[in-house]
Protein backbone atom coordinates (compact mmCIF):
# COMPACT_ATOMS: atom_id res chain seq x y z
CA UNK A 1 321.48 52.42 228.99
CA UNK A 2 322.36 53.46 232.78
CA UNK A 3 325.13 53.07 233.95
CA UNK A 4 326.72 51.91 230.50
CA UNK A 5 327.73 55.29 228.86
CA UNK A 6 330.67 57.73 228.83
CA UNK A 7 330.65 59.16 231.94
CA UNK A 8 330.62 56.02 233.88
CA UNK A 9 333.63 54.53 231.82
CA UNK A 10 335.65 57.61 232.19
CA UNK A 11 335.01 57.19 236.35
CA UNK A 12 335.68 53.63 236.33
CA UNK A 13 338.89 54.24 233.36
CA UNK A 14 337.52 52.07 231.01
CA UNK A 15 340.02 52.74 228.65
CA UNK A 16 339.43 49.59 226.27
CA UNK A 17 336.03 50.11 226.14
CA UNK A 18 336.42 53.75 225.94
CA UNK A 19 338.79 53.07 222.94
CA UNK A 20 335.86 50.50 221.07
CA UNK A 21 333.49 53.51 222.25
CA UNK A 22 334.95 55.81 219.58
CA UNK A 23 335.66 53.47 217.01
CA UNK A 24 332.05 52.69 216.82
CA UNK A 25 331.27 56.59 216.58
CA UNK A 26 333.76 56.77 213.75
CA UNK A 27 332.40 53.97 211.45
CA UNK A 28 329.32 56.75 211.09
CA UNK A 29 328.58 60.01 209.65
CA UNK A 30 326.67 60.94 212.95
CA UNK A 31 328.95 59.40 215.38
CA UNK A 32 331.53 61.83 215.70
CA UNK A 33 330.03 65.05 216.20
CA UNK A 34 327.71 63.11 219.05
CA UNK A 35 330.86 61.90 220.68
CA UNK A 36 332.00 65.63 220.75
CA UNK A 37 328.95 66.70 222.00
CA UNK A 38 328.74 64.42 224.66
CA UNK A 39 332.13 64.85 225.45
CA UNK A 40 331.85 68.50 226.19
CA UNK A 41 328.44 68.13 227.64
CA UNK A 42 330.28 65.84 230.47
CA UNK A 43 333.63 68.03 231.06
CA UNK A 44 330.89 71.20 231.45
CA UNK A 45 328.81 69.44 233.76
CA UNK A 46 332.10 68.38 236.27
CA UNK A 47 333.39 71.58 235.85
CA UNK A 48 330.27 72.75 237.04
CA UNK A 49 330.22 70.44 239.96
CA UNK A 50 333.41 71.45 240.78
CA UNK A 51 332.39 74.73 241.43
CA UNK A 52 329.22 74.01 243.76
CA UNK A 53 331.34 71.88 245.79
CA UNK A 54 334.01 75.25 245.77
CA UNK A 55 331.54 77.61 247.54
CA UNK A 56 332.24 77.31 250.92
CA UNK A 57 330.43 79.04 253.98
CA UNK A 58 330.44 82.63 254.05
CA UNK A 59 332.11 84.00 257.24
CA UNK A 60 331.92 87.15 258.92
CA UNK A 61 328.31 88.07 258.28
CA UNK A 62 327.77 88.77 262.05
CA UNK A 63 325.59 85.89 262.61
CA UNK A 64 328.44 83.09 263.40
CA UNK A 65 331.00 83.05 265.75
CA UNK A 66 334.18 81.35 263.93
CA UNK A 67 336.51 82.18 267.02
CA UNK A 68 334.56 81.23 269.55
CA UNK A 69 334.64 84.43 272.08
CA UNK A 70 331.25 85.66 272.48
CA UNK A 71 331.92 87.41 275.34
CA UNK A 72 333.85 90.10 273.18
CA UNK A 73 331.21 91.66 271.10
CA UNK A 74 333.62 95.48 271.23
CA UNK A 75 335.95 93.88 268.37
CA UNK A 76 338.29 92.55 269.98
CA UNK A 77 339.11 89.16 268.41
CA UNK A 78 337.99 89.52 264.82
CA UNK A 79 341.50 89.52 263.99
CA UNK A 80 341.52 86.12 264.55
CA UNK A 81 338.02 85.64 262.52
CA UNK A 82 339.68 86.99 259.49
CA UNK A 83 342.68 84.64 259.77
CA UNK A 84 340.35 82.07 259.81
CA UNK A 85 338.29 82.98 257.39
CA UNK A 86 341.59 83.62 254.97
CA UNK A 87 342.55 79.96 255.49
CA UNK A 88 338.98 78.43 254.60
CA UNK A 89 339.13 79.98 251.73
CA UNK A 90 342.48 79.29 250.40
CA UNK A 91 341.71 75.51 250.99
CA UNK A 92 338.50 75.98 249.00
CA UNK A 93 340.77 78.21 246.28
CA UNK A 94 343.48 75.57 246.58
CA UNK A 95 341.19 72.41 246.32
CA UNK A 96 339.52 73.82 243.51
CA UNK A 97 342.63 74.38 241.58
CA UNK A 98 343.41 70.67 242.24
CA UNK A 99 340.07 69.27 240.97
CA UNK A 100 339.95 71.66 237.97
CA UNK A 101 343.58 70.30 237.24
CA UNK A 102 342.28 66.37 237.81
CA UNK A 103 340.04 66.85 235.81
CA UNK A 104 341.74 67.94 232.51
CA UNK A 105 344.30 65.30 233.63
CA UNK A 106 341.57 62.62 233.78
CA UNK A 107 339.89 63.97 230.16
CA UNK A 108 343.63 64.30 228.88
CA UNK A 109 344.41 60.74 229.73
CA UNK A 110 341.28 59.01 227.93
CA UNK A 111 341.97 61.42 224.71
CA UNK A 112 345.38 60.03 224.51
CA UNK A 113 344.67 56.74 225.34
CA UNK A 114 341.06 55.83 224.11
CA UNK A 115 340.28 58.63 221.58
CA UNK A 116 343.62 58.66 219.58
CA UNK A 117 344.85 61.50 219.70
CA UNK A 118 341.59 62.98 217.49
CA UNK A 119 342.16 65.98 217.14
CA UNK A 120 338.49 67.50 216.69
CA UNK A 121 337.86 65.89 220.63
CA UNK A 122 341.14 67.85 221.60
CA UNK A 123 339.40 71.01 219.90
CA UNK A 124 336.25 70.35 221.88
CA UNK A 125 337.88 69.58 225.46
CA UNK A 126 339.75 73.10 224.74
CA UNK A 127 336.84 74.72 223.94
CA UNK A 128 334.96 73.61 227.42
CA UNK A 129 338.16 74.58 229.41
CA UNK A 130 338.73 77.66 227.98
C-alpha cells in the first residue's frame, strides 16, 4: 500500500511498527528472505541517491566564470578559480561522507532496535555497504 511500507517507516522511525514488521515476516517461510530483499533493495537505492545529490557542478571548463574577473582572460586569476573549485568539492566530498555515514547509522539503528539483532539482515546491510 503507499505510503505504508518499509521505507516510509524507516523515514518516519517507526520503530514499533518496524519491530511487528519483521515479526510478521518471520512467522513465514517466504517472509524473511523478502524482508532481506527489500531491505537491501532500499539501502541501494539511498545510497544511490546519495550519490546524484554528490555530483556537484563541474568548474573550470572555460565556459563559467567562478571568480568573477572577466576582464582577465591572460590567466591571471585562475588561482583563485581553483581555490574555489577545491572548496566546492570538499563540501560535496565532506557532505557525502556524512550522508553515507547517516545512513548506515539510520539502517544500524532499526536493525538493533526493530529487527533484533537478526543476523541474516546484518549480513545483507553489509553486503549493500560493502
Amino acid at each position: 500500500m503507499l505510503n505504508s511500507g518499509l521505507d516510509i517507516m524507516v523515514d518516519t522511525d517507526r520503530m514499533d511498527d518496524l519491530g511487528r514488521l519483521y515479526r510478521l515476516f518471520s512467522m513465514v517461510s517466504t517472509g524473511p528472505p523478502c524482508l532481506r530483499k527489500t531491505l537491501k533493495e532500499s539501502v541501494a537505492r539511498r545510497g544511490k541517491e546519495i550519490n546524484r545529490a554528490s555530483v556537484g557542478i563541474e568548474v573550470g571548463d572555460g565556459g563559467i566564470d567562478v571568480v568573477g574577473n572577466d576582464e582577465d582572460r591572460n590567466g591571471k586569476g585562475k588561482g583563485k578559480a581553483r581555490a574555489v573549485a577545491g572548496a566546492q568539492t570538499l563540501s560535496l566530498a565532506l557532505k557525502w561522507v556524512q550522508d553515507v555515514l547517516d545512513l548506515k547509522d539510520k539502517f544500524d539503528q532499526v536493525w538493533r532496535a526493530a529487527f533484533q539483532r537478526d543476523r541474516d539482515l546484518e549480513s545483507a546491510l553489509n553486503e549493500v555497504y560493502g
